[in-house]
PDB file of N, CA and C in Angstrom:
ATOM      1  N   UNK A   1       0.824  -1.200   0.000  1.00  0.00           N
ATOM      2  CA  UNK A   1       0.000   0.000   0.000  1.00  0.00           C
ATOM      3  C   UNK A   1       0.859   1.251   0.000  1.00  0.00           C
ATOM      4  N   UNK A   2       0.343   2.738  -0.788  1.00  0.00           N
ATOM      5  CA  UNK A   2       0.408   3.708  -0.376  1.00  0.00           C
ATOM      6  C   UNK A   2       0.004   4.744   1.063  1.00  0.00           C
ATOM      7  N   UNK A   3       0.822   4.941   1.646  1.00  0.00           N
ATOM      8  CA  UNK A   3       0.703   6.019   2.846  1.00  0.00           C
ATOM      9  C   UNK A   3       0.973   7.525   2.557  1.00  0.00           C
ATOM     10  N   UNK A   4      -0.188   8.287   3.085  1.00  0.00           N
ATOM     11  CA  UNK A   4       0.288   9.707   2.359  1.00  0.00           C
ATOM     12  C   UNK A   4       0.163  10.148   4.044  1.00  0.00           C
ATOM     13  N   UNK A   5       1.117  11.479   4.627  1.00  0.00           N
ATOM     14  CA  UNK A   5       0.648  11.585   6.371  1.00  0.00           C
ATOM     15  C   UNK A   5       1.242  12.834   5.754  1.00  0.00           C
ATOM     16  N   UNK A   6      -0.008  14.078   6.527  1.00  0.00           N
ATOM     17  CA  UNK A   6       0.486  15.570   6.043  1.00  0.00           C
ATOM     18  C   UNK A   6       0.534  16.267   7.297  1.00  0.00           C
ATOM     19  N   UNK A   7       1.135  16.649   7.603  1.00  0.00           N
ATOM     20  CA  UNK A   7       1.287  17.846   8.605  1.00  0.00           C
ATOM     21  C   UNK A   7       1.715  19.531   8.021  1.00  0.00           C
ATOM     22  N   UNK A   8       1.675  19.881   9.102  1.00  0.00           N
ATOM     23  CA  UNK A   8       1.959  21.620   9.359  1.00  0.00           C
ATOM     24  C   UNK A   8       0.545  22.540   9.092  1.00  0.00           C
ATOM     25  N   UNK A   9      -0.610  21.950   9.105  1.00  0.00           N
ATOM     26  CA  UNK A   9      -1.859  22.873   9.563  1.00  0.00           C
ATOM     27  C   UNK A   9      -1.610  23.239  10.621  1.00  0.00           C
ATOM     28  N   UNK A  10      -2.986  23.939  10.859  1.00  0.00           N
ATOM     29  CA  UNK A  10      -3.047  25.391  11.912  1.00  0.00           C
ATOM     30  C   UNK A  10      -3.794  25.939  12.163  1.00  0.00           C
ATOM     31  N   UNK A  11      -3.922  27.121  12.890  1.00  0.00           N
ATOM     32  CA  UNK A  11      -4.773  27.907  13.130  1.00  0.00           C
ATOM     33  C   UNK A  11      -3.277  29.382  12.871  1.00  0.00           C
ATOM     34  N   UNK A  12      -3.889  30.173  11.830  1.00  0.00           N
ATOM     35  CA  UNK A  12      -3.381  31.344  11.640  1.00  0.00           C
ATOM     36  C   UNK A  12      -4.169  32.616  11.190  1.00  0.00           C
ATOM     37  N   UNK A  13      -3.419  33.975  11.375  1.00  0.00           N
ATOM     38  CA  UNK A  13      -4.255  34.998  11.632  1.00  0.00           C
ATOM     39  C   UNK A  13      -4.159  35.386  10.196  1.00  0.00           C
ATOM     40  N   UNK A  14      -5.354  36.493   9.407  1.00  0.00           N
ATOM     41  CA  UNK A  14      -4.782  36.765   8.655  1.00  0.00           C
ATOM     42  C   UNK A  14      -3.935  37.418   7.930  1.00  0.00           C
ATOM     43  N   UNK A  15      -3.222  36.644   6.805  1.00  0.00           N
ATOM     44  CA  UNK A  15      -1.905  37.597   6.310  1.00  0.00           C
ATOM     45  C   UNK A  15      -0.696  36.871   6.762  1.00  0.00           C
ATOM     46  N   UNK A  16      -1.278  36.185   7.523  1.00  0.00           N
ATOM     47  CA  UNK A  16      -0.081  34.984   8.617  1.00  0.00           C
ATOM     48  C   UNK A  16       0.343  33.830   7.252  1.00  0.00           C
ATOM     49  N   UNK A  17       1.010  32.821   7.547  1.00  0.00           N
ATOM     50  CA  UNK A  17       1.746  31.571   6.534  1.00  0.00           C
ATOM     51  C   UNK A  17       1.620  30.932   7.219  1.00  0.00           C
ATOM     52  N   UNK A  18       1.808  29.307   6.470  1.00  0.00           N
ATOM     53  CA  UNK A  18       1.984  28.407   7.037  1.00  0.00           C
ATOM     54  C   UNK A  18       2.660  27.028   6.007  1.00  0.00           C
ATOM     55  N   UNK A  19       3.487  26.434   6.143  1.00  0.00           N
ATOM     56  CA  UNK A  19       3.963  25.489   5.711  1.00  0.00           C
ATOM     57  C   UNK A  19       3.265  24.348   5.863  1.00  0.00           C
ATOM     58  N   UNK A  20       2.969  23.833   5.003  1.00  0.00           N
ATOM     59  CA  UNK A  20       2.182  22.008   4.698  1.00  0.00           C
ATOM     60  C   UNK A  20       3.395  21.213   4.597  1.00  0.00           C
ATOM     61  N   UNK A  21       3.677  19.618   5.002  1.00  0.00           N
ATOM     62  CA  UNK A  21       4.411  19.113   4.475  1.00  0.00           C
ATOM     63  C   UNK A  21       3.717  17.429   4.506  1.00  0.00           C
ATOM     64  N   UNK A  22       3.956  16.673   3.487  1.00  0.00           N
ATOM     65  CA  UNK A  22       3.223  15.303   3.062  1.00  0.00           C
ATOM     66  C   UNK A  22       4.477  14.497   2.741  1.00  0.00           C
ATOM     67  N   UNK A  23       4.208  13.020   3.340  1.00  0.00           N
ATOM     68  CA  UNK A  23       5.381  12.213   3.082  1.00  0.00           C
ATOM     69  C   UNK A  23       4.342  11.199   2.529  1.00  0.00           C
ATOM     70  N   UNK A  24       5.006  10.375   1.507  1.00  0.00           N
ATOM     71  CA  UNK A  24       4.559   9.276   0.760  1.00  0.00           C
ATOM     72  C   UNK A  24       5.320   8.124   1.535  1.00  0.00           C
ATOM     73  N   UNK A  25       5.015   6.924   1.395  1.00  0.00           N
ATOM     74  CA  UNK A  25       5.714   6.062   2.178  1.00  0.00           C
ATOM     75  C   UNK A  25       5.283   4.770   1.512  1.00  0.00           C
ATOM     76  N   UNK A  26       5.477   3.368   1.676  1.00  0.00           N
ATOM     77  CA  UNK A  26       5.431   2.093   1.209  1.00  0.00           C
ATOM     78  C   UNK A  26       5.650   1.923   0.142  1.00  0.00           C
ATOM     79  N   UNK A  27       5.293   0.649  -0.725  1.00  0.00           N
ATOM     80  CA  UNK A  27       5.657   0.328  -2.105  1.00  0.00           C
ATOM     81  C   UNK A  27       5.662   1.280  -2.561  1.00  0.00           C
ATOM     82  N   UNK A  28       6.725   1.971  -3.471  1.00  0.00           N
ATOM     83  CA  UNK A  28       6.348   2.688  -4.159  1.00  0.00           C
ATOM     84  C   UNK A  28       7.709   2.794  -4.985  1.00  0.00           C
ATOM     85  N   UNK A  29       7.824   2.574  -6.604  1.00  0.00           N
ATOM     86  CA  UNK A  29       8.527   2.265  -7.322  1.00  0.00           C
ATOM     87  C   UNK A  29       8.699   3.549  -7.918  1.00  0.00           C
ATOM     88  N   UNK A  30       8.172   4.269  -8.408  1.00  0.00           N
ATOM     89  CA  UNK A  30       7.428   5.472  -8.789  1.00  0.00           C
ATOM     90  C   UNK A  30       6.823   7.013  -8.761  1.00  0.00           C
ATOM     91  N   UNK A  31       6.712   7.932  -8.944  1.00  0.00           N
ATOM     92  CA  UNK A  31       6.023   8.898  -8.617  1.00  0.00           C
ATOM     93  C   UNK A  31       5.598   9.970  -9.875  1.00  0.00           C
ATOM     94  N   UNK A  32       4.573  10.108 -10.250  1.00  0.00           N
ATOM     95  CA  UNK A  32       4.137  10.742 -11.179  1.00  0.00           C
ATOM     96  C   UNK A  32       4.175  12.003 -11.139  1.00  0.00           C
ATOM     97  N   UNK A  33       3.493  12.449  -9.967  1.00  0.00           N
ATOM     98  CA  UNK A  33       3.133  13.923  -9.329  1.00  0.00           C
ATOM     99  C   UNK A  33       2.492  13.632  -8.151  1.00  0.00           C
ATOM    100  N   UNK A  34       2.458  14.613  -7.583  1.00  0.00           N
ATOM    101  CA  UNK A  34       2.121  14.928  -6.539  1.00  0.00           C
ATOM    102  C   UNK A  34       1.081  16.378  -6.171  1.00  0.00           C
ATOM    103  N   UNK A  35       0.249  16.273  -5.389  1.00  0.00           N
ATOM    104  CA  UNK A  35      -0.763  17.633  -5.298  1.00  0.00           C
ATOM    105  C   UNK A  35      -1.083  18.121  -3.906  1.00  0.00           C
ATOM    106  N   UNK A  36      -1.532  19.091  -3.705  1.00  0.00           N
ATOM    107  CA  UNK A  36      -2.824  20.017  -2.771  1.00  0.00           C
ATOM    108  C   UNK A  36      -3.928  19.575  -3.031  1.00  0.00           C
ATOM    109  N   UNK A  37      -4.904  19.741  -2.084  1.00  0.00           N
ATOM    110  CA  UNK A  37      -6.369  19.403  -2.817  1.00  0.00           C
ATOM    111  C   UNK A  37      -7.009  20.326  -1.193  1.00  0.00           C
ATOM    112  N   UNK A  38      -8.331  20.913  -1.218  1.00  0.00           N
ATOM    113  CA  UNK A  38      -8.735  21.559  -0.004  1.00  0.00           C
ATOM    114  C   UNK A  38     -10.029  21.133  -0.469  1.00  0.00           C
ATOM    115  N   UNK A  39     -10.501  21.140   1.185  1.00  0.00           N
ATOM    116  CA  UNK A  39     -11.839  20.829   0.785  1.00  0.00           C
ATOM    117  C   UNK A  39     -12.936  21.969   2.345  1.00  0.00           C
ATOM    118  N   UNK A  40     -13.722  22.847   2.215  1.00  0.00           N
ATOM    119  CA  UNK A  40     -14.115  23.656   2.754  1.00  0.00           C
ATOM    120  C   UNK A  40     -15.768  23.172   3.395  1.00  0.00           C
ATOM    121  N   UNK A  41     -16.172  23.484   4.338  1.00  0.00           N
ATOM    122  CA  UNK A  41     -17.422  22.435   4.834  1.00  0.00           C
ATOM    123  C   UNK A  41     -18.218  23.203   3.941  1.00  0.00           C
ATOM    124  N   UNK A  42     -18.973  22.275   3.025  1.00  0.00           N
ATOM    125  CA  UNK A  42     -20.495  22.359   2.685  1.00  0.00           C
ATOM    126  C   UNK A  42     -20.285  21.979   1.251  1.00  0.00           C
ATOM    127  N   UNK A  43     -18.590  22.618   0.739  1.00  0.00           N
ATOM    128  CA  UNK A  43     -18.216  22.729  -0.598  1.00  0.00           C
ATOM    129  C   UNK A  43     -17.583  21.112  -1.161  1.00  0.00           C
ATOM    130  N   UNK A  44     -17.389  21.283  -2.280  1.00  0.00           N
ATOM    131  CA  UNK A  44     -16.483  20.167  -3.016  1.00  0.00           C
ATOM    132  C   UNK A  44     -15.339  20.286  -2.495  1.00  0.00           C
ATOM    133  N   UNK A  45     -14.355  19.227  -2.868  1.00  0.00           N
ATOM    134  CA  UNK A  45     -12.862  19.370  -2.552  1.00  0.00           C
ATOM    135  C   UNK A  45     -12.458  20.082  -4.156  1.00  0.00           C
ATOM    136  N   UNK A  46     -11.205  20.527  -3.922  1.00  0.00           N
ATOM    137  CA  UNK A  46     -10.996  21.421  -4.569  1.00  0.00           C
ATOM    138  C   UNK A  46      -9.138  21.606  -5.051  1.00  0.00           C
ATOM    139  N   UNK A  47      -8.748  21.395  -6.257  1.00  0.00           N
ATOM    140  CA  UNK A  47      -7.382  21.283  -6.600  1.00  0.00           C
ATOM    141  C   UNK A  47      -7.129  22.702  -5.856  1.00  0.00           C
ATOM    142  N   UNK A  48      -5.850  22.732  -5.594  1.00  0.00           N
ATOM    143  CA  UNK A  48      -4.903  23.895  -4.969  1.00  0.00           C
ATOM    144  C   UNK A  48      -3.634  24.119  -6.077  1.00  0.00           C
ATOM    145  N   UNK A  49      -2.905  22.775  -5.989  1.00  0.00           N
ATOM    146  CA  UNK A  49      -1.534  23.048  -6.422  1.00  0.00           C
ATOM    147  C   UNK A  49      -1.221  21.383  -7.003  1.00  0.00           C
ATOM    148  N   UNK A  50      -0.041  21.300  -7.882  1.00  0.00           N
ATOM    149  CA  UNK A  50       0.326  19.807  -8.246  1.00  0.00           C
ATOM    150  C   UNK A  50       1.495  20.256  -8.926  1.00  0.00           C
ATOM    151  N   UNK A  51       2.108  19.287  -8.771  1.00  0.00           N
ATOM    152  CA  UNK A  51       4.102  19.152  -9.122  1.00  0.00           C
ATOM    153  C   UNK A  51       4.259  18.093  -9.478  1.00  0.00           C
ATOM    154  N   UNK A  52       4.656  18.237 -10.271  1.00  0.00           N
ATOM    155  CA  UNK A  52       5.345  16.460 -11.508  1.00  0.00           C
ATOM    156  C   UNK A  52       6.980  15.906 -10.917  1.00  0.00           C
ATOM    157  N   UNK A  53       7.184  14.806 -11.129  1.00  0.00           N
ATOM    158  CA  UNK A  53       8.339  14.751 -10.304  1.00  0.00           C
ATOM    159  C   UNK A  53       9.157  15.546 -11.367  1.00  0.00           C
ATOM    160  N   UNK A  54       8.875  16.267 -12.438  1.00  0.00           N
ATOM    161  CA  UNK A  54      10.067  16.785 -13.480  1.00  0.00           C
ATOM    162  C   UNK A  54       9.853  18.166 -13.035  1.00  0.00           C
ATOM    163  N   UNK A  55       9.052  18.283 -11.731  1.00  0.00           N
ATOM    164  CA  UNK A  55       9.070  20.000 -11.266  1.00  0.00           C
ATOM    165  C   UNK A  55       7.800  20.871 -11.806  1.00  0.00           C
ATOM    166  N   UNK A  56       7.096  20.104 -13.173  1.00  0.00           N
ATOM    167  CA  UNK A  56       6.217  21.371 -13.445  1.00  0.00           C
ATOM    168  C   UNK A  56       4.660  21.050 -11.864  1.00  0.00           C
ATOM    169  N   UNK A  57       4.759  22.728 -12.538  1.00  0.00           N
ATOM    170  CA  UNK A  57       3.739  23.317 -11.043  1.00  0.00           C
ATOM    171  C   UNK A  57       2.362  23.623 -11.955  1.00  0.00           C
ATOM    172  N   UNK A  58       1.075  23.301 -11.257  1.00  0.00           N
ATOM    173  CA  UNK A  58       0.265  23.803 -11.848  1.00  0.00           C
ATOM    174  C   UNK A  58      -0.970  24.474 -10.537  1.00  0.00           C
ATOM    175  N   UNK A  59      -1.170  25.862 -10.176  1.00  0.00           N
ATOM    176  CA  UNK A  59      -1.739  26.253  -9.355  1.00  0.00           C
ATOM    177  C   UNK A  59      -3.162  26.492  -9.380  1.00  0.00           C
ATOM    178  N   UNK A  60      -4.252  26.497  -8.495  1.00  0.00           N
ATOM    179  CA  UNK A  60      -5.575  27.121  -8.782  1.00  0.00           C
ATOM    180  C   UNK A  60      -5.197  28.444  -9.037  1.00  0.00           C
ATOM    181  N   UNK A  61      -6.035  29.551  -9.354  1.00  0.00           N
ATOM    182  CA  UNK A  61      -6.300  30.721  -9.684  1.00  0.00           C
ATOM    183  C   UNK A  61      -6.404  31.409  -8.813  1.00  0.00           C
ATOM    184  N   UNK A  62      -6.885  31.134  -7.772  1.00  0.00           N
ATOM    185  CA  UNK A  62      -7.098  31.828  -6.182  1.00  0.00           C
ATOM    186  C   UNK A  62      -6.160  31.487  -5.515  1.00  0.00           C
ATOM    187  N   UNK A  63      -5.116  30.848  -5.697  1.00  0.00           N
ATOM    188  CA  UNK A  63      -3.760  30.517  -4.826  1.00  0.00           C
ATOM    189  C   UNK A  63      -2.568  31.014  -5.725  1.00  0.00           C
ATOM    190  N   UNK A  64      -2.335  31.653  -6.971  1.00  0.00           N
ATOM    191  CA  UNK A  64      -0.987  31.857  -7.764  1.00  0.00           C
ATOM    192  C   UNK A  64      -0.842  32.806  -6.773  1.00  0.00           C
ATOM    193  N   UNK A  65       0.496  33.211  -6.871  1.00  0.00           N
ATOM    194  CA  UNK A  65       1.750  34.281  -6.474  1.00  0.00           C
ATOM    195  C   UNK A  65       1.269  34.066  -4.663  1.00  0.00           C
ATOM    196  N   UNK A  66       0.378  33.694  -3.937  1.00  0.00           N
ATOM    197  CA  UNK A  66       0.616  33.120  -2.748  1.00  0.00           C
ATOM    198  C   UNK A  66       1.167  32.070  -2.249  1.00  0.00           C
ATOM    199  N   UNK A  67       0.844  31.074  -3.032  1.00  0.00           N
ATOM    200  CA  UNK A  67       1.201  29.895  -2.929  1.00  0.00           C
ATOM    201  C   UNK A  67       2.433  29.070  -3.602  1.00  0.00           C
ATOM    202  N   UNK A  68       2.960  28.109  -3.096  1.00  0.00           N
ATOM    203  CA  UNK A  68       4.406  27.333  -3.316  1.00  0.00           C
ATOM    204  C   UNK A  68       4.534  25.845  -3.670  1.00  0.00           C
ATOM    205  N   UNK A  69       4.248  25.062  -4.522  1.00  0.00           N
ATOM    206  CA  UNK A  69       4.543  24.115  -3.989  1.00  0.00           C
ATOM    207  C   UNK A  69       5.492  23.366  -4.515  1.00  0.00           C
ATOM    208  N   UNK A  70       6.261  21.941  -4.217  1.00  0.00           N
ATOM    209  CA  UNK A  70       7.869  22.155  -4.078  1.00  0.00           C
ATOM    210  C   UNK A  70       7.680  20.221  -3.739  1.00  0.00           C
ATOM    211  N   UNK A  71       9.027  19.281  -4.381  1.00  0.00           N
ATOM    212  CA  UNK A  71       8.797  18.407  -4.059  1.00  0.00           C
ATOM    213  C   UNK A  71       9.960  17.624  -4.135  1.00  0.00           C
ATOM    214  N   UNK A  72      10.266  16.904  -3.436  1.00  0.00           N
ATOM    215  CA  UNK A  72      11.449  16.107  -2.834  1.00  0.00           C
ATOM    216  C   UNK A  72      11.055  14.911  -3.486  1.00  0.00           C
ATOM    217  N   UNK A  73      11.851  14.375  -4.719  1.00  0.00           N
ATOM    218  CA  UNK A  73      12.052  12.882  -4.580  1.00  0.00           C
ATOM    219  C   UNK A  73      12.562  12.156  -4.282  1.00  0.00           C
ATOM    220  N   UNK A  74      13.436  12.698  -3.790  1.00  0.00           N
ATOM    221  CA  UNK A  74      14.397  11.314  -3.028  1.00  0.00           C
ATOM    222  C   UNK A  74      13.987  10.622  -1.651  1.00  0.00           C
ATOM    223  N   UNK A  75      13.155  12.261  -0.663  1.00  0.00           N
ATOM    224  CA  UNK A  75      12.232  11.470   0.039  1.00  0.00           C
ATOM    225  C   UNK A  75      10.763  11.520  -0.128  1.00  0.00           C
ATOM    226  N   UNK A  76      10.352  11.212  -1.463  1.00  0.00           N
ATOM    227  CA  UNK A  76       8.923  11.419  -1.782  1.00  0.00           C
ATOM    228  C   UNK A  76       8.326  12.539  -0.910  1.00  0.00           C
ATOM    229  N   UNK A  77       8.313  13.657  -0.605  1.00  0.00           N
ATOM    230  CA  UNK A  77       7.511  14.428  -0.125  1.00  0.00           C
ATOM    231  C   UNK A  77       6.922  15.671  -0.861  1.00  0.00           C
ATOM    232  N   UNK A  78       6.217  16.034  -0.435  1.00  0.00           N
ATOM    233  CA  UNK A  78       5.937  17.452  -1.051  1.00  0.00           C
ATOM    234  C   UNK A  78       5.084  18.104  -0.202  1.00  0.00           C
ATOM    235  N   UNK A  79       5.510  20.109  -0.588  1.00  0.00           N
ATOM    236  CA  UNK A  79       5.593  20.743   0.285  1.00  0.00           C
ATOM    237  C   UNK A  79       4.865  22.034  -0.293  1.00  0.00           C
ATOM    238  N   UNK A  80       4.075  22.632   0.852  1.00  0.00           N
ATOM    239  CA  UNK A  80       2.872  23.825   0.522  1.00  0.00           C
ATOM    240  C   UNK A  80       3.432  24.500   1.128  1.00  0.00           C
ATOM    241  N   UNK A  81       3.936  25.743   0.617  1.00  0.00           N
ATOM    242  CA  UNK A  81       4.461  27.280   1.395  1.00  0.00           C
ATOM    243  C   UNK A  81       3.205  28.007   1.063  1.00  0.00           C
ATOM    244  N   UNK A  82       2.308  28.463   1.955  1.00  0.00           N
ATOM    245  CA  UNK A  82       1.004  29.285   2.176  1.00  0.00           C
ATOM    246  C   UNK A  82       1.616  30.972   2.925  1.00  0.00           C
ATOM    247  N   UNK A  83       1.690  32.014   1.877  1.00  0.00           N
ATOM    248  CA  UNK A  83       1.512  32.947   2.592  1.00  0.00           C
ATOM    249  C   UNK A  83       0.373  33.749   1.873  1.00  0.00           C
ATOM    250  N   UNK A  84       0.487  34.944   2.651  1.00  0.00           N
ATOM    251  CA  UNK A  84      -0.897  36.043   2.760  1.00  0.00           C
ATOM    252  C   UNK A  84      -1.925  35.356   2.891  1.00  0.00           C
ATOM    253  N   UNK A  85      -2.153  34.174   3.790  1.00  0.00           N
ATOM    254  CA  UNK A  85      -3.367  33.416   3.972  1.00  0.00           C
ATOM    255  C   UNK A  85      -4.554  34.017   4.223  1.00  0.00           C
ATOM    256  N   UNK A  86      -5.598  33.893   3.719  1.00  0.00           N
ATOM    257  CA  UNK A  86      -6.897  34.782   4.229  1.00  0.00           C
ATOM    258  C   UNK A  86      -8.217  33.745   4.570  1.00  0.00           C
ATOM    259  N   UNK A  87      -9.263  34.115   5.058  1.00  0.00           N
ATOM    260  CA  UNK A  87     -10.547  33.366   5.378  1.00  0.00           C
ATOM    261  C   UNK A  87     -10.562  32.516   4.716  1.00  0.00           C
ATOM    262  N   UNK A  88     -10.722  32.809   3.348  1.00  0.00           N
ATOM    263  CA  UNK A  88     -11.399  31.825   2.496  1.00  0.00           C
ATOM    264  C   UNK A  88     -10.239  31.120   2.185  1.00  0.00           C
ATOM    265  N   UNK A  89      -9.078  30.550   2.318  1.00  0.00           N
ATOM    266  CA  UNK A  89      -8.657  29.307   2.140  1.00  0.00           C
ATOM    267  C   UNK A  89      -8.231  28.593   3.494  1.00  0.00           C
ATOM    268  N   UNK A  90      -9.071  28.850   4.243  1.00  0.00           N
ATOM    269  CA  UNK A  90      -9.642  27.861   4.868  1.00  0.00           C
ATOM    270  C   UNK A  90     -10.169  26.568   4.967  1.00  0.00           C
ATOM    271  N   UNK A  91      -9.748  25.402   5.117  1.00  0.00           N
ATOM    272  CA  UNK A  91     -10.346  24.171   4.666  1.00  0.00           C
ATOM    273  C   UNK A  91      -9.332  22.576   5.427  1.00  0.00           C
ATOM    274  N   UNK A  92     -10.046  21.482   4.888  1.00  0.00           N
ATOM    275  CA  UNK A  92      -8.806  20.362   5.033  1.00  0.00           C
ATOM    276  C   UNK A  92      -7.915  20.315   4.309  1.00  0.00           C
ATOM    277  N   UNK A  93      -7.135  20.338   4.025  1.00  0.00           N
ATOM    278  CA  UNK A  93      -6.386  20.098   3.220  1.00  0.00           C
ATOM    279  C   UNK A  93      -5.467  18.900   3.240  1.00  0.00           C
ATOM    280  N   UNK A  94      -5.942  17.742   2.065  1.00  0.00           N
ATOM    281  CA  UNK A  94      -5.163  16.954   1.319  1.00  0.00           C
ATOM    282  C   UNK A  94      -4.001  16.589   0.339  1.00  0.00           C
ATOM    283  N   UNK A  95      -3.338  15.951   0.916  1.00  0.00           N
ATOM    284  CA  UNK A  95      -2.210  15.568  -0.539  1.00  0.00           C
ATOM    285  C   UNK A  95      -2.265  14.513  -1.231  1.00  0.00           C
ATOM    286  N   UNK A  96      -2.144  14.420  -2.209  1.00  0.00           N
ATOM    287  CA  UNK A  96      -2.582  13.017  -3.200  1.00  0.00           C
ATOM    288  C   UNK A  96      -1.176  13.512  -3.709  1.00  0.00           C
ATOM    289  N   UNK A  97      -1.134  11.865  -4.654  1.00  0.00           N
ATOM    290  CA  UNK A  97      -0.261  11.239  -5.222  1.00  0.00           C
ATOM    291  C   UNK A  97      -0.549  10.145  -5.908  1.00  0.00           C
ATOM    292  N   UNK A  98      -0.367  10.491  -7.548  1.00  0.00           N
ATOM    293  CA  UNK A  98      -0.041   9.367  -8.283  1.00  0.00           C
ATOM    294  C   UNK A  98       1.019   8.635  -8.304  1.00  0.00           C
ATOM    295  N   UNK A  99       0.984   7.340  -7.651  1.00  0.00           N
ATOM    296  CA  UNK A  99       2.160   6.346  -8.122  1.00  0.00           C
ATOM    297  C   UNK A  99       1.853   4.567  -8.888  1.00  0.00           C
ATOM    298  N   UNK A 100       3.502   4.738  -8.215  1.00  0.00           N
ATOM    299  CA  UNK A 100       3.219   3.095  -9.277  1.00  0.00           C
ATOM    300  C   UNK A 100       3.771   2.288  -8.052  1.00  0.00           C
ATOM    301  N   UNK A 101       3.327   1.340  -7.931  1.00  0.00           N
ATOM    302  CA  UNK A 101       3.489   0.247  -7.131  1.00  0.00           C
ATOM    303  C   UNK A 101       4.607  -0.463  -7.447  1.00  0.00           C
ATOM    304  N   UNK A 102       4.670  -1.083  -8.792  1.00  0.00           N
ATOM    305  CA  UNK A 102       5.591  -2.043  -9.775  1.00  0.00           C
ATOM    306  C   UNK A 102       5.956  -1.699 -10.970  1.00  0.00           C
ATOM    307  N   UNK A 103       7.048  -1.563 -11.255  1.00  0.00           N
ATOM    308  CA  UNK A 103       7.738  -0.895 -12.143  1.00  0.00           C
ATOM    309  C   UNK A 103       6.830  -1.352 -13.780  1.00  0.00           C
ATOM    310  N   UNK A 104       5.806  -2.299 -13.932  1.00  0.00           N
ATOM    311  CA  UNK A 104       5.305  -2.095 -15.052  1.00  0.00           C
ATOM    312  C   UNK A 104       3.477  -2.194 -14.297  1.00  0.00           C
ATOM    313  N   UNK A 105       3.616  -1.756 -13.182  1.00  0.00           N
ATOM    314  CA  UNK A 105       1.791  -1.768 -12.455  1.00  0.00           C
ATOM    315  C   UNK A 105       1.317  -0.712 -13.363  1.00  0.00           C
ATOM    316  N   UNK A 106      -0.041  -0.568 -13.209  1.00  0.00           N
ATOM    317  CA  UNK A 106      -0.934   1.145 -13.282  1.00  0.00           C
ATOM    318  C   UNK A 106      -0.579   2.140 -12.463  1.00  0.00           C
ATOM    319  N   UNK A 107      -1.170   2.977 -12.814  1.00  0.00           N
ATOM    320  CA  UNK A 107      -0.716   4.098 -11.708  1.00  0.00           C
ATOM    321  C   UNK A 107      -1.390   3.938 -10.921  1.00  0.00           C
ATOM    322  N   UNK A 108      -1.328   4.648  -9.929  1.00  0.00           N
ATOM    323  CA  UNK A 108      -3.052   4.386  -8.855  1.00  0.00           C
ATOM    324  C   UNK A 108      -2.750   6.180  -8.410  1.00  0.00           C
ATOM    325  N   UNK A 109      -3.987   6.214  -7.673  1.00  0.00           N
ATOM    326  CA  UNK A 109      -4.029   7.946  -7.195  1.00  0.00           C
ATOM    327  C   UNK A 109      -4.417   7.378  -5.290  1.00  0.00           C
ATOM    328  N   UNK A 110      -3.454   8.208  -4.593  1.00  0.00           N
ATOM    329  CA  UNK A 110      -3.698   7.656  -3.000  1.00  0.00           C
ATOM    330  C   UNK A 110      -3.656   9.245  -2.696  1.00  0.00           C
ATOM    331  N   UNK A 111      -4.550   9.215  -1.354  1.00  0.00           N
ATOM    332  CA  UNK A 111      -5.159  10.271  -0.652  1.00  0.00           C
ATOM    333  C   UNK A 111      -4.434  10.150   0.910  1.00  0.00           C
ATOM    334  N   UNK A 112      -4.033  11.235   1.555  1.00  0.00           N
ATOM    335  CA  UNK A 112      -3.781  11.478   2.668  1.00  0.00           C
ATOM    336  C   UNK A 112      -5.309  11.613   3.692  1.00  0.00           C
ATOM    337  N   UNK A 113      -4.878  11.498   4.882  1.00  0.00           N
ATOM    338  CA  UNK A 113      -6.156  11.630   5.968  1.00  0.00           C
ATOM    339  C   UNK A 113      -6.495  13.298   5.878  1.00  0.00           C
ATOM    340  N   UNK A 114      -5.966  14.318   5.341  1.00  0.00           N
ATOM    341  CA  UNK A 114      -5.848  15.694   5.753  1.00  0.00           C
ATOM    342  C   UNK A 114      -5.393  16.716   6.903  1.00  0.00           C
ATOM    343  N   UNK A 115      -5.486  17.730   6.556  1.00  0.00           N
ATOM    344  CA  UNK A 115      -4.832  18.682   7.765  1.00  0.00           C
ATOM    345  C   UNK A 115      -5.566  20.020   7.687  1.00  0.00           C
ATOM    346  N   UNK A 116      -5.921  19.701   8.941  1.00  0.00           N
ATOM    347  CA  UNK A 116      -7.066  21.532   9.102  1.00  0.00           C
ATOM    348  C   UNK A 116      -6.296  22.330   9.193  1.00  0.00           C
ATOM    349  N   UNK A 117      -6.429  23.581   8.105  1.00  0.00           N
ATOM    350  CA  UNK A 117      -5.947  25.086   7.931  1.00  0.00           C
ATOM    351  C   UNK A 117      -7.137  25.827   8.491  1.00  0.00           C
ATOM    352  N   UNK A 118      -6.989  26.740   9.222  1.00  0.00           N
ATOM    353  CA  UNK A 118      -8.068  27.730   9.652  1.00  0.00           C
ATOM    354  C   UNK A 118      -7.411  28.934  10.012  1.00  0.00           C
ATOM    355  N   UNK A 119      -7.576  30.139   9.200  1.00  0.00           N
ATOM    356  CA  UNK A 119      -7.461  30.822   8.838  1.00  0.00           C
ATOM    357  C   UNK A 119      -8.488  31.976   9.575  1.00  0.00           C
ATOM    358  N   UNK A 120      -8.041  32.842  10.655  1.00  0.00           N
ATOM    359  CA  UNK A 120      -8.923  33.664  10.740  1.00  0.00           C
ATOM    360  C   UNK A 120      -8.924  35.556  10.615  1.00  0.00           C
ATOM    361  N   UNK A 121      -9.866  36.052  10.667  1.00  0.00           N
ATOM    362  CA  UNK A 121     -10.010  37.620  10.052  1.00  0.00           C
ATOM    363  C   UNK A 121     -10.078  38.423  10.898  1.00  0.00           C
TER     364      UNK A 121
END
């Protein structure tokens, strides 16, 4: 199996930062990319950010020039630099990851448990 475990949520004021960080762990032969994902009570979950292990970044629209994200393959991790945080990105926030199990498996897509950001005004 895939293990995704994210830390560095919070409670911050706004305008405040905060660093995310997600480690991948078990079988894992592989790594495609890696992402953000938030999910806000009432709403859908919601892409944030995603990094290819060749570095490209692709951000939501409501997170460019705030947001960072950044990824280690050697120890599978990847990493959310959050500044000028405000109300509304507020949420759980998840890290997913496409990998490969076996060097000729499928890919599969694995989900972290999340990490509450709360953000207040």
């Amino acid at each position: 199996q895939v293990q995704l475990v994210e830390s560095g949520g919070g409670l911050v004021q706004a305008g405040g930062s905060l660093r995310l960080s997600c480690a991948a762990s078990g079988r894992i032969v592989s790594i495609n990319n890696m992402g953000w994902y938030r999910q806000a009570p009432g709403l859908q979950r919601e892409l944030v950010a995603t990094v290819t292990s060749g570095g490209t970044t692709n951000y939501a629209d409501s997170v460019k020039g705030r947001f960072t994200i950044s990824i280690d393959n050697v120890k599978n991790m990847v990493y959310l630099q959050m500044n000028s945080l405000q109300p509304e990105d507020t949420g759980l926030y998840y890290c997913s990851t496409r990998a490969r199990r076996t060097a000729w498996g499928s890919w599969g897509d694995y989900w972290g448990q999340g990490t509450q950001v709360t953000v207040s005004s």
